[in-house]
C-alpha atoms as a PDB file:
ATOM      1  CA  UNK A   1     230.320 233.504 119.718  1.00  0.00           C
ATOM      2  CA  UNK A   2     232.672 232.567 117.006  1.00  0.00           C
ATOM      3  CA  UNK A   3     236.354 232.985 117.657  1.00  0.00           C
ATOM      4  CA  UNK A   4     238.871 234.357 114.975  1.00  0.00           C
ATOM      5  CA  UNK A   5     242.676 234.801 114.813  1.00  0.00           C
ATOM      6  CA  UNK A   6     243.865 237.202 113.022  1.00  0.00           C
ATOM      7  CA  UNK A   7     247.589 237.911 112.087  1.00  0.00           C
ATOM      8  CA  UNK A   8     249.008 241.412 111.257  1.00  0.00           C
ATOM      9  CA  UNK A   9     252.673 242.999 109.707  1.00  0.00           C
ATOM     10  CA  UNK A  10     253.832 245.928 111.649  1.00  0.00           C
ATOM     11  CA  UNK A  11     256.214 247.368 109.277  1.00  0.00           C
ATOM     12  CA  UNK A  12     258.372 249.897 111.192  1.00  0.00           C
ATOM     13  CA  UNK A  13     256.217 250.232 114.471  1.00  0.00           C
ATOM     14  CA  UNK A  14     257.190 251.325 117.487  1.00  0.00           C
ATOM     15  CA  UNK A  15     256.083 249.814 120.868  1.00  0.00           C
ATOM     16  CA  UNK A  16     254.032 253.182 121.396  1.00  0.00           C
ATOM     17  CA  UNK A  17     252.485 252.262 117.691  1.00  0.00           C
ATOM     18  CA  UNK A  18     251.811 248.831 118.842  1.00  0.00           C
ATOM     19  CA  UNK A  19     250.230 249.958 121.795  1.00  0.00           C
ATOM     20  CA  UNK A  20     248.059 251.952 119.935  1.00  0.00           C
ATOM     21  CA  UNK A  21     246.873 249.396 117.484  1.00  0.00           C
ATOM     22  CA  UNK A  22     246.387 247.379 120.939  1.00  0.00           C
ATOM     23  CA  UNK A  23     244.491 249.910 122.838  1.00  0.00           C
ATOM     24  CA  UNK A  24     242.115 250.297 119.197  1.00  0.00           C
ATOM     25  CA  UNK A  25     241.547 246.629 119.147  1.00  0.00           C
ATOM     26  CA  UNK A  26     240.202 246.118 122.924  1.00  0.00           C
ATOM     27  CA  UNK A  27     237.839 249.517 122.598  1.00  0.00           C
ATOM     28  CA  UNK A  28     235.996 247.827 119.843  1.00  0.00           C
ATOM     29  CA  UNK A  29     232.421 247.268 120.673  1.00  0.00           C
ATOM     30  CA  UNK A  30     231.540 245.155 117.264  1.00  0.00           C
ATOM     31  CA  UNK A  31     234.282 242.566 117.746  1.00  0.00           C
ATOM     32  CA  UNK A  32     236.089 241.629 120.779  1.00  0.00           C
ATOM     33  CA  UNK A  33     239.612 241.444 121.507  1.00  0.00           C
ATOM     34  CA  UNK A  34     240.576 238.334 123.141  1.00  0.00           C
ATOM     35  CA  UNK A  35     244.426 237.998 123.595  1.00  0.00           C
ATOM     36  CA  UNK A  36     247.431 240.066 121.658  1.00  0.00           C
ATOM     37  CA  UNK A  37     250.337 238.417 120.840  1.00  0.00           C
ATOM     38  CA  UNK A  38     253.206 240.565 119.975  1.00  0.00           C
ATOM     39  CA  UNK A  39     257.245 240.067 118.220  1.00  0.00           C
ATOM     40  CA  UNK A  40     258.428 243.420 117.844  1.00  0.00           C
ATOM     41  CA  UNK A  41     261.659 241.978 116.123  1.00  0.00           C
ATOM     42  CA  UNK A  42     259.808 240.119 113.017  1.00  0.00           C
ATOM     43  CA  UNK A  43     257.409 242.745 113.217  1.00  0.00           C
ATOM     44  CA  UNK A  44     254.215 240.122 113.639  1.00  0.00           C
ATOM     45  CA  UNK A  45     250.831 240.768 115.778  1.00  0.00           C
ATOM     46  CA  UNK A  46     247.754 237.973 116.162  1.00  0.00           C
ATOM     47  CA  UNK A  47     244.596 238.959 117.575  1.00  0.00           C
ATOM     48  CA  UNK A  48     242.102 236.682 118.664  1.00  0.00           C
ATOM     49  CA  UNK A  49     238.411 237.957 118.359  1.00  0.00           C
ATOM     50  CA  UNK A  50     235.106 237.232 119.167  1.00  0.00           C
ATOM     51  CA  UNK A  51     232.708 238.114 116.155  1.00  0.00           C
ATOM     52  CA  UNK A  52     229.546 237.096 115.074  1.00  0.00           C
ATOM     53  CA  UNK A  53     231.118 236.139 111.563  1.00  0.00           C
ATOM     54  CA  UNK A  54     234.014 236.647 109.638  1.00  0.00           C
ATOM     55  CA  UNK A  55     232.479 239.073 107.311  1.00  0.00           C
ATOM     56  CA  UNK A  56     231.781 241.320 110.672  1.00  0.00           C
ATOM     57  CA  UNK A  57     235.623 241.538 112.030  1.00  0.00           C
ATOM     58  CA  UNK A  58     236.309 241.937 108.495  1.00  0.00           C
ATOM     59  CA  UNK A  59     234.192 244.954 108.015  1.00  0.00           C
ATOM     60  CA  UNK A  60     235.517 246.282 110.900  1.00  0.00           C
ATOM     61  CA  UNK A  61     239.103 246.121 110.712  1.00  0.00           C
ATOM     62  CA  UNK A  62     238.762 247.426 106.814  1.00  0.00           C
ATOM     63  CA  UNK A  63     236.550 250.780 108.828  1.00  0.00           C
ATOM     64  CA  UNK A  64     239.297 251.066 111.237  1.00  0.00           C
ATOM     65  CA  UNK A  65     242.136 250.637 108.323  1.00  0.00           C
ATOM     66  CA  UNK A  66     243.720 247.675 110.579  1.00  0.00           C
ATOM     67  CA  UNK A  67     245.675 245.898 107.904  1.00  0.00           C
ATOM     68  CA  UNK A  68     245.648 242.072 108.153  1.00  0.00           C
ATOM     69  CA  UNK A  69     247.433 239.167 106.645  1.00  0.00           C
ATOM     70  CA  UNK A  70     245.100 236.320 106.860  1.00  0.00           C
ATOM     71  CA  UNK A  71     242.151 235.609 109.193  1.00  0.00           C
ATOM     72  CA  UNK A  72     241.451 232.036 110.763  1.00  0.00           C
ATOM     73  CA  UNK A  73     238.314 230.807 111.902  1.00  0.00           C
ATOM     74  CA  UNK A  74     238.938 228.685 115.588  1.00  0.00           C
ATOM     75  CA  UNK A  75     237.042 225.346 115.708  1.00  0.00           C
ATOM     76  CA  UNK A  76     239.261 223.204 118.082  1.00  0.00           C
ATOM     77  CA  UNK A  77     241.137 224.102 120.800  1.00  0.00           C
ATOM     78  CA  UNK A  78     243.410 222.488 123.361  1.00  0.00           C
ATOM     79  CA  UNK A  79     244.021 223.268 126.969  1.00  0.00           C
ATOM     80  CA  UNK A  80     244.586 220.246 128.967  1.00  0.00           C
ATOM     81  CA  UNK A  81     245.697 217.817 126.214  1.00  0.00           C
ATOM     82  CA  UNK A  82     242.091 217.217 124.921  1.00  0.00           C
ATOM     83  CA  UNK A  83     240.715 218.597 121.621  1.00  0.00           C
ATOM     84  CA  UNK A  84     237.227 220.325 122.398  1.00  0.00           C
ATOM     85  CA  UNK A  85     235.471 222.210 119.674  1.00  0.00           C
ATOM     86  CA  UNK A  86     234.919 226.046 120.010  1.00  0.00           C
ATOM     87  CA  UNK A  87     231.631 227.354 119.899  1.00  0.00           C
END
């Protein structure tokens, strides 16, 4: 399944607010949530997903009124020094 990375502003959010906006993202059952990455201190979040297209994560964090900044597409990724595409 496609994989997407997602990056969010958390304007004024506490770590109880970020935890809830983490707990929302891993009990969806349209998309999957992959990994959270979190700076409290520039106020930043990325997601990674699994969706079966963009326009699907995108309908669903517009129904759950998830704000997000941009949303990338993964193709390549690199684990052990070697580019491998992603499916």
């Amino acid at each position: 399944m496609p994989r997407y990375l997602s990056q969010h502003t958390l304007a004024c959010l506490t770590r109880q607010g970020a935890a809830e906006l983490v707990r929302l993202a891993y009990a969806a059952t349209q998309v999957t949530a992959k990994r959270v990455l979190l700076n409290m201190q520039e106020g930043k979040m990325l997601i990674e997903f699994e969706a079966p297209d963009r326009e699907a994560l995108e309908k669903w964090l517009i129904s759950q009124k998830f704000h997000f900044d941009s949303l990338l597409r993964i193709e390549f990724e690199c684990e052990d020094g070697t580019l491998h595409p992603v499916g």
